[in-house]
PDB file of N, CA and C in Angstrom:
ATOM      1  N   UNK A   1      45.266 -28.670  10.676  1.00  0.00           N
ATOM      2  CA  UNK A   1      44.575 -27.505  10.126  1.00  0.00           C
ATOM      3  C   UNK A   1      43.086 -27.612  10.441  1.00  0.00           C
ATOM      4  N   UNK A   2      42.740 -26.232  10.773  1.00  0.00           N
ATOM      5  CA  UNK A   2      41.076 -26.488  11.139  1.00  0.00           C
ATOM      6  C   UNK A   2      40.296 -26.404  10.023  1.00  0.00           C
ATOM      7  N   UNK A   3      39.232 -26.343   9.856  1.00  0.00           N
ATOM      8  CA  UNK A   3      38.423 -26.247   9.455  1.00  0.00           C
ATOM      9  C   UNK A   3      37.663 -24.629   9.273  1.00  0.00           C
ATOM     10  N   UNK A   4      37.604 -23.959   7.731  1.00  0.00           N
ATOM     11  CA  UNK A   4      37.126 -23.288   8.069  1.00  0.00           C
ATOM     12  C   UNK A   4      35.417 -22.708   8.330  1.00  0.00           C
ATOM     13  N   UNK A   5      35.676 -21.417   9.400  1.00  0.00           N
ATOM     14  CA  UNK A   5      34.180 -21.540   9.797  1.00  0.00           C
ATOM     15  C   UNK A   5      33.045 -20.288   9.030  1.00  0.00           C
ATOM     16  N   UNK A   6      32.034 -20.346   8.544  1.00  0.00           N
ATOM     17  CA  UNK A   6      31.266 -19.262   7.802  1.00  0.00           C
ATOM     18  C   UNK A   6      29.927 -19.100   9.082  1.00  0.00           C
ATOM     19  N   UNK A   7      29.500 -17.866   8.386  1.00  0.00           N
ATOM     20  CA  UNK A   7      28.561 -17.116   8.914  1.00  0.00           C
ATOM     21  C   UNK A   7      27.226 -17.534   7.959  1.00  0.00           C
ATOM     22  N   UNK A   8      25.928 -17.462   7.985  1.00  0.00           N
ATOM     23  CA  UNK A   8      25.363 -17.698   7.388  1.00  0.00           C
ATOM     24  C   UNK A   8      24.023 -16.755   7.513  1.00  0.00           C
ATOM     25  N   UNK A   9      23.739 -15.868   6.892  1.00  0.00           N
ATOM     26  CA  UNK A   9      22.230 -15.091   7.370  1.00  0.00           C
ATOM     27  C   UNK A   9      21.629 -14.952   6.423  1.00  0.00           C
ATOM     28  N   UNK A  10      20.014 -14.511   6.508  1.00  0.00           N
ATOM     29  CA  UNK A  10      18.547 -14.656   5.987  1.00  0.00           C
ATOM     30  C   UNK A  10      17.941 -13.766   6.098  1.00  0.00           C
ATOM     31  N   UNK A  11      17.794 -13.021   4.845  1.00  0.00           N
ATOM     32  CA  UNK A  11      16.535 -11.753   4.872  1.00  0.00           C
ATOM     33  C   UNK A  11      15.427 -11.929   4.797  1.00  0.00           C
ATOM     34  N   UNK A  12      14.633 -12.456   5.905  1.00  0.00           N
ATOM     35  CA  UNK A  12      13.707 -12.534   5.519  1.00  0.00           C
ATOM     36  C   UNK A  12      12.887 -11.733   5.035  1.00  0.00           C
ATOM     37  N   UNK A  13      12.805 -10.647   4.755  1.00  0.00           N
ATOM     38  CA  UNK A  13      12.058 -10.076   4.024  1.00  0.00           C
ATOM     39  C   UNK A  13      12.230  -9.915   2.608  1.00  0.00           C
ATOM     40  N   UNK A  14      13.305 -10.578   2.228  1.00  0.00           N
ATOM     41  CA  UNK A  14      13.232 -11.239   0.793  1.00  0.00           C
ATOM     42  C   UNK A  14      12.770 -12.821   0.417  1.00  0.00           C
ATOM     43  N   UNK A  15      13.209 -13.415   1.749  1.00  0.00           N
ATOM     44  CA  UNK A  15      13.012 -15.400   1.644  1.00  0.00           C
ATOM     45  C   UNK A  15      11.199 -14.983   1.553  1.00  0.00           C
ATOM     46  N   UNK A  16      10.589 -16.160   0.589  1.00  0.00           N
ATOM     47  CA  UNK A  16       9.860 -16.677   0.014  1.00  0.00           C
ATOM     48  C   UNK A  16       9.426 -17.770   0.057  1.00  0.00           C
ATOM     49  N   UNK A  17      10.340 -18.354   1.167  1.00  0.00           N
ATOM     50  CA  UNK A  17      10.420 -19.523   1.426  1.00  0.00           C
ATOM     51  C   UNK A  17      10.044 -20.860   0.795  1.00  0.00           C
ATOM     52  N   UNK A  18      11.079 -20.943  -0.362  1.00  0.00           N
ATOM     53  CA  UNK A  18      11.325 -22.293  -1.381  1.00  0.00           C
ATOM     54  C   UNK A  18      11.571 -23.498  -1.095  1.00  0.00           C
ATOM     55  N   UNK A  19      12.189 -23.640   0.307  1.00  0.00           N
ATOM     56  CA  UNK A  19      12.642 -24.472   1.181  1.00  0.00           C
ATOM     57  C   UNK A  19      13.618 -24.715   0.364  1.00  0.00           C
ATOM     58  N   UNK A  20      14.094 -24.159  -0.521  1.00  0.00           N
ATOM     59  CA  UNK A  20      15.450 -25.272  -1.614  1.00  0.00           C
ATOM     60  C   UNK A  20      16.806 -25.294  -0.727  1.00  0.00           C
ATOM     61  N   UNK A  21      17.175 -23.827   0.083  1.00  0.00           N
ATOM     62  CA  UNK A  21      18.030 -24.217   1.269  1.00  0.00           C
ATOM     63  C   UNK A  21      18.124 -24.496   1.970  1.00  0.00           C
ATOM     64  N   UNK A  22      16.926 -25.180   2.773  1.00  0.00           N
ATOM     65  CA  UNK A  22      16.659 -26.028   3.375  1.00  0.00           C
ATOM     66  C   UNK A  22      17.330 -27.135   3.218  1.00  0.00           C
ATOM     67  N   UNK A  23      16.399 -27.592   2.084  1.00  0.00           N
ATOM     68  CA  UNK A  23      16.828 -29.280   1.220  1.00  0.00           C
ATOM     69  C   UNK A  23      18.456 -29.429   1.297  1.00  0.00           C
ATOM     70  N   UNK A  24      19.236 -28.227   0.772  1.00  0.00           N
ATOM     71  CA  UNK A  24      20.618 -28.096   0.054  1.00  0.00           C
ATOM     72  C   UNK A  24      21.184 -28.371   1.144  1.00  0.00           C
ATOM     73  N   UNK A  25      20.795 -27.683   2.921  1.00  0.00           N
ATOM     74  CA  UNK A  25      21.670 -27.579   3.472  1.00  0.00           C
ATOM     75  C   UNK A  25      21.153 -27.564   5.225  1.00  0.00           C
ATOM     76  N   UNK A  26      20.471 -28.931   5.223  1.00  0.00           N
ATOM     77  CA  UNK A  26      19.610 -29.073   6.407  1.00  0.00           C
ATOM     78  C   UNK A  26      20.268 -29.214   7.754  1.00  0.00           C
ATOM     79  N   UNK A  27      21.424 -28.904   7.734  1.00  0.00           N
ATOM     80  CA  UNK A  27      22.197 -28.949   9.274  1.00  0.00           C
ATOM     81  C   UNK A  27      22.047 -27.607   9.714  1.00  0.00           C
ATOM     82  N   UNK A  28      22.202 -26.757   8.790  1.00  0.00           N
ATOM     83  CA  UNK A  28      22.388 -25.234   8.775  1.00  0.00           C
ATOM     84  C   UNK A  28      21.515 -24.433   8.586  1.00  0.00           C
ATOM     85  N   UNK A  29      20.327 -24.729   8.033  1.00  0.00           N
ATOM     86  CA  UNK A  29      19.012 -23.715   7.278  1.00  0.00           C
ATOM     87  C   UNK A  29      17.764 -24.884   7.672  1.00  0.00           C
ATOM     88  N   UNK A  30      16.851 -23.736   8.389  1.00  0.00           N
ATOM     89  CA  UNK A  30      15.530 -24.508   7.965  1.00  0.00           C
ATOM     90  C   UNK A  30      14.348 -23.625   7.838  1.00  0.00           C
ATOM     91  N   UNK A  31      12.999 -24.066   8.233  1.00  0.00           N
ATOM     92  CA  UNK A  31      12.024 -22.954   7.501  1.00  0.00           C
ATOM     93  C   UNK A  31      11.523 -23.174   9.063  1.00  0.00           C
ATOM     94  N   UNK A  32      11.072 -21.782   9.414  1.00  0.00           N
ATOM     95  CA  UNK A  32      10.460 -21.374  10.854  1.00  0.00           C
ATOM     96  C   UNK A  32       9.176 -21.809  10.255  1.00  0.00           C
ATOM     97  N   UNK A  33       8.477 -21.244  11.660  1.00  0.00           N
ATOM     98  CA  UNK A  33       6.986 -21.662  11.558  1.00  0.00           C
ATOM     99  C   UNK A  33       6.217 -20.517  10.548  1.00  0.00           C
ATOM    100  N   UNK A  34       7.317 -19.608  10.398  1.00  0.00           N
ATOM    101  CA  UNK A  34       6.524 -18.535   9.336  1.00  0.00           C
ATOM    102  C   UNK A  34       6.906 -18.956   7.885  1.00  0.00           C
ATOM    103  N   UNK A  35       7.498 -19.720   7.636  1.00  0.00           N
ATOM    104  CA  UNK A  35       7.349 -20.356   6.554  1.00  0.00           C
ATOM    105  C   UNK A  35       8.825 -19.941   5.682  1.00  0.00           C
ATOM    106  N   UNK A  36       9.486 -18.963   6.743  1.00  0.00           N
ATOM    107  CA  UNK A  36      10.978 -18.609   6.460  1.00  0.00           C
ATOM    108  C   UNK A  36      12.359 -19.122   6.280  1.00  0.00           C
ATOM    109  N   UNK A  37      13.015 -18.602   5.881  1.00  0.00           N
ATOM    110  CA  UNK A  37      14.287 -19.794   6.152  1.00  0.00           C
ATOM    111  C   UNK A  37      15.413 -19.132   7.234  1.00  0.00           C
ATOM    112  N   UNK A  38      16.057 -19.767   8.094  1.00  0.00           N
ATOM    113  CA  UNK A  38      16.479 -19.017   8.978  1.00  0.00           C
ATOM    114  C   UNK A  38      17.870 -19.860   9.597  1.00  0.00           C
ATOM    115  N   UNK A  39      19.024 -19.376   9.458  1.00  0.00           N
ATOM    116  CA  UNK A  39      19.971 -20.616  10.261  1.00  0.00           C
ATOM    117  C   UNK A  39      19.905 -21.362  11.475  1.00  0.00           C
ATOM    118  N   UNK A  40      19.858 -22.777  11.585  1.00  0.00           N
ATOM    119  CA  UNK A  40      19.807 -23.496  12.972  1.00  0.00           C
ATOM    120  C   UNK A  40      21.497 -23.303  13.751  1.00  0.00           C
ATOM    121  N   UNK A  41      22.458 -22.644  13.529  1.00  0.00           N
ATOM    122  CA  UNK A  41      23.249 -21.935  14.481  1.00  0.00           C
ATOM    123  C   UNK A  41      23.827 -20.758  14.015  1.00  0.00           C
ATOM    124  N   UNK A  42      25.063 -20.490  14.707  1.00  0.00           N
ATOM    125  CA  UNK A  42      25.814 -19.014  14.810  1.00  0.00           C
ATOM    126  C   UNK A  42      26.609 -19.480  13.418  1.00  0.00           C
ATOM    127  N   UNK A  43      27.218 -20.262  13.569  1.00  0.00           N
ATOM    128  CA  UNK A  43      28.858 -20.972  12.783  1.00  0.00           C
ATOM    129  C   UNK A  43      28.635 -22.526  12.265  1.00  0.00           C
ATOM    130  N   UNK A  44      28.937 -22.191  11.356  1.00  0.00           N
ATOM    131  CA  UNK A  44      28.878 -23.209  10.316  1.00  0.00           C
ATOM    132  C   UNK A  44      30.218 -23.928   9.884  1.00  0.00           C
ATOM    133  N   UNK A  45      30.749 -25.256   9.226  1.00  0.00           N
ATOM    134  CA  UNK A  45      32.071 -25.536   8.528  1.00  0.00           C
ATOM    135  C   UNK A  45      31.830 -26.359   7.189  1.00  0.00           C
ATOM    136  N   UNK A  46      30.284 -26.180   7.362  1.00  0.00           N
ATOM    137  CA  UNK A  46      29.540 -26.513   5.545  1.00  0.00           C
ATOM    138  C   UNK A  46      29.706 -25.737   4.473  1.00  0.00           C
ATOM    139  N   UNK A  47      31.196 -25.121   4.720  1.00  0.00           N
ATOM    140  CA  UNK A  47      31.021 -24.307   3.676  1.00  0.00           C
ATOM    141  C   UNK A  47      30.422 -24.364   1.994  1.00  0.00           C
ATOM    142  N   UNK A  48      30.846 -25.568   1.821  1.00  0.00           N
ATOM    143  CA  UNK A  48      29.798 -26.164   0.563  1.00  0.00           C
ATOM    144  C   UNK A  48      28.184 -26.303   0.371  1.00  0.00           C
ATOM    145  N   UNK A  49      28.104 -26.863   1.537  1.00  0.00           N
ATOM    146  CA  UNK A  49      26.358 -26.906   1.648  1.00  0.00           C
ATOM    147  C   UNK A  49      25.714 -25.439   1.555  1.00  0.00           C
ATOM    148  N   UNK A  50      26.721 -24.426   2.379  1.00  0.00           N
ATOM    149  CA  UNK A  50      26.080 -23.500   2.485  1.00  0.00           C
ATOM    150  C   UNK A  50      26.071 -22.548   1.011  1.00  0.00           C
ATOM    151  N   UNK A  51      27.211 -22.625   0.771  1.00  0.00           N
ATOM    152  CA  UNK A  51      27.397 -21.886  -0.657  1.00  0.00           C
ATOM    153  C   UNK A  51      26.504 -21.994  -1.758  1.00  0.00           C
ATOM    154  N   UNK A  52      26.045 -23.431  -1.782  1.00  0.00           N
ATOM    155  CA  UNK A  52      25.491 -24.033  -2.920  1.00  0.00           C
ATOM    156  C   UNK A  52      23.917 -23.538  -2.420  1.00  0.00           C
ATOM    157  N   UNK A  53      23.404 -23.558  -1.015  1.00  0.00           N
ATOM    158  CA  UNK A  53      22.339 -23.080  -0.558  1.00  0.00           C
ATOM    159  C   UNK A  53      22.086 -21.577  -1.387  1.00  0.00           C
ATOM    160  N   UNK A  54      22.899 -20.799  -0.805  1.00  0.00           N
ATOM    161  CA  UNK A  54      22.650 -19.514  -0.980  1.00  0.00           C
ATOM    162  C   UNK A  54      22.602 -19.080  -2.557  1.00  0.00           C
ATOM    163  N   UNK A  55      23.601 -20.062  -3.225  1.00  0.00           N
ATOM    164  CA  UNK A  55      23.272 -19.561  -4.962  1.00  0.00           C
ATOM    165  C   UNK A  55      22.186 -20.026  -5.412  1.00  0.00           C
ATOM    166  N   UNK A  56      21.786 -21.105  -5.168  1.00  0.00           N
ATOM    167  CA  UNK A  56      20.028 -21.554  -5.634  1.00  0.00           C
ATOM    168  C   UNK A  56      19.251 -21.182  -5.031  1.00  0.00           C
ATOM    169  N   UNK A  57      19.259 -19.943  -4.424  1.00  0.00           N
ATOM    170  CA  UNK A  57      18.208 -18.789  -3.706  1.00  0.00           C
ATOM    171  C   UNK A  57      17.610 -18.323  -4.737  1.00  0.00           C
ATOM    172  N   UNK A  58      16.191 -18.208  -4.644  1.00  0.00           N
ATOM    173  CA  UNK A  58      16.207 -17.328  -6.306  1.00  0.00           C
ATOM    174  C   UNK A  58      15.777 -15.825  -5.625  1.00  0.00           C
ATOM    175  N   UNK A  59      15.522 -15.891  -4.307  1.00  0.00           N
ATOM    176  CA  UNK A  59      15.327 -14.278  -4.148  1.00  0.00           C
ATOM    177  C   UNK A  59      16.333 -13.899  -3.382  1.00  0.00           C
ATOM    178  N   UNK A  60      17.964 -14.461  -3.698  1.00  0.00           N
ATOM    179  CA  UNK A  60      18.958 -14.222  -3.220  1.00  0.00           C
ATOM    180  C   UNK A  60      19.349 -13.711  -1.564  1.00  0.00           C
ATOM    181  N   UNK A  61      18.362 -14.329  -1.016  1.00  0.00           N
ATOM    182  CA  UNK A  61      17.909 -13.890   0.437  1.00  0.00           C
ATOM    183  C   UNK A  61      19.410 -14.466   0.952  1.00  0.00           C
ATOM    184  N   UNK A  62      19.867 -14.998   1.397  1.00  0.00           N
ATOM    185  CA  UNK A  62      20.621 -15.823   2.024  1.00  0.00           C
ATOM    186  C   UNK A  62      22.312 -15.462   1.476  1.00  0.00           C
ATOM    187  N   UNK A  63      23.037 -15.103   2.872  1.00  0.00           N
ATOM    188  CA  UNK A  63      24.499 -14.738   2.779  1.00  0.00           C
ATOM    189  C   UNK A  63      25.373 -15.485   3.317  1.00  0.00           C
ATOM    190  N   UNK A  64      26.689 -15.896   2.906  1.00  0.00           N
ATOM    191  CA  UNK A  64      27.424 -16.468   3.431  1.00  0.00           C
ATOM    192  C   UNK A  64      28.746 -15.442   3.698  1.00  0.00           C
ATOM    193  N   UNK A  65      29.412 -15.787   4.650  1.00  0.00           N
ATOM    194  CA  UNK A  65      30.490 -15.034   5.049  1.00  0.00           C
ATOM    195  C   UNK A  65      31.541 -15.612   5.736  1.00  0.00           C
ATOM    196  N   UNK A  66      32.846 -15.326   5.426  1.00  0.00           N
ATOM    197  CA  UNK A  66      34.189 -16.267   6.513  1.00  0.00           C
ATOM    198  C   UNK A  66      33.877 -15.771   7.865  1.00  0.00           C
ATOM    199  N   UNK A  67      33.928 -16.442   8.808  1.00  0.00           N
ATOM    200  CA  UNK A  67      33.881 -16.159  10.079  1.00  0.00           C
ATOM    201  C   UNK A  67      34.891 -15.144  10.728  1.00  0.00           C
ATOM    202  N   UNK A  68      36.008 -15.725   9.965  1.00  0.00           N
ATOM    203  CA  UNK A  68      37.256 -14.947  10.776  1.00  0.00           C
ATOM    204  C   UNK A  68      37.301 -13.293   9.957  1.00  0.00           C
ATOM    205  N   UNK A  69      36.915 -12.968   8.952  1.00  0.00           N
ATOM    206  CA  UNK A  69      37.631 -11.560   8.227  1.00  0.00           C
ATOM    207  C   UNK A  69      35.666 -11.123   7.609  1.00  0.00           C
ATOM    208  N   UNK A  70      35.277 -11.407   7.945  1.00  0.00           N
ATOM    209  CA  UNK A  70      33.035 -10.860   7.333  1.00  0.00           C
ATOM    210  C   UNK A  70      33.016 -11.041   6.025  1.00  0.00           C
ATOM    211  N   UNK A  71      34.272 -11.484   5.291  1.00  0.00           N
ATOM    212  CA  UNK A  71      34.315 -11.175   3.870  1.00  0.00           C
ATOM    213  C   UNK A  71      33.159 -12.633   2.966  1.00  0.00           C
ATOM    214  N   UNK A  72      32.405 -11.922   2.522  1.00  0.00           N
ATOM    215  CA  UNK A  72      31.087 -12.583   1.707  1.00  0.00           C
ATOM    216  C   UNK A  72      31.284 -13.616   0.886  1.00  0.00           C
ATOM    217  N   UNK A  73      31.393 -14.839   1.140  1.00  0.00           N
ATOM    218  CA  UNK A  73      31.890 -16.039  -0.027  1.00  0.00           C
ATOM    219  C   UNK A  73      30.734 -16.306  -1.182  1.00  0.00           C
ATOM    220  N   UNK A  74      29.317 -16.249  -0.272  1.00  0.00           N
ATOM    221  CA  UNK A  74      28.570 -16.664  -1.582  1.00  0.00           C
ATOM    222  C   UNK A  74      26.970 -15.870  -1.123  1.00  0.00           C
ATOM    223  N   UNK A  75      26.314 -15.379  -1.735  1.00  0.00           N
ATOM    224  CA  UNK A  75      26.244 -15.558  -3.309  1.00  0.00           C
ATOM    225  C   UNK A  75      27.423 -14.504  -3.932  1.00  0.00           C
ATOM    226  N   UNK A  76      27.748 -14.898  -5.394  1.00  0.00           N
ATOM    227  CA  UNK A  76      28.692 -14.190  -5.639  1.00  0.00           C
ATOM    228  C   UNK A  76      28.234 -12.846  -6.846  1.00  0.00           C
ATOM    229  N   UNK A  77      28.131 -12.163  -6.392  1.00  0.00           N
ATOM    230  CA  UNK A  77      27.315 -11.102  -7.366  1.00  0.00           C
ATOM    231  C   UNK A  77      28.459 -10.526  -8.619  1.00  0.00           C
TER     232      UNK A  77
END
């Protein structure tokens, strides 16, 4: 069984850049030179790192999604 794979994206025009998803989830998220947070690839299989990233967003910038069906895992509104 594989592994499954998520999507991960960044509004920046909400990020504020806390770096906290950074910290949470440094394979996957880091802060550009604008001080943003932005994914370091396309596809991810952190689905934990990433999840836990995106809920300790406090300006809820940051989405996670299954790769295979777009459907939104976290944050969970």
């Amino acid at each position: 069984m594989s592994a499954e794979e998520v999507v991960v994206s960044v509004d920046t025009a909400r990020c504020v850049g806390t770096g906290l998803c950074a910290a949470t989830a440094p394979a996957d998220l880091e802060l550009g030179p604008d001080g943003r947070a932005r994914p370091r690839r396309a596809r991810s299989t952190e689905v934990g790192e990433l999840t836990e990233a995106a809920e300790l967003c406090p300006m809820e910038a940051i989405a996670v999604h299954r790769a295979a069906t777009g459907e939104q895992i976290a944050p969970l509104w």
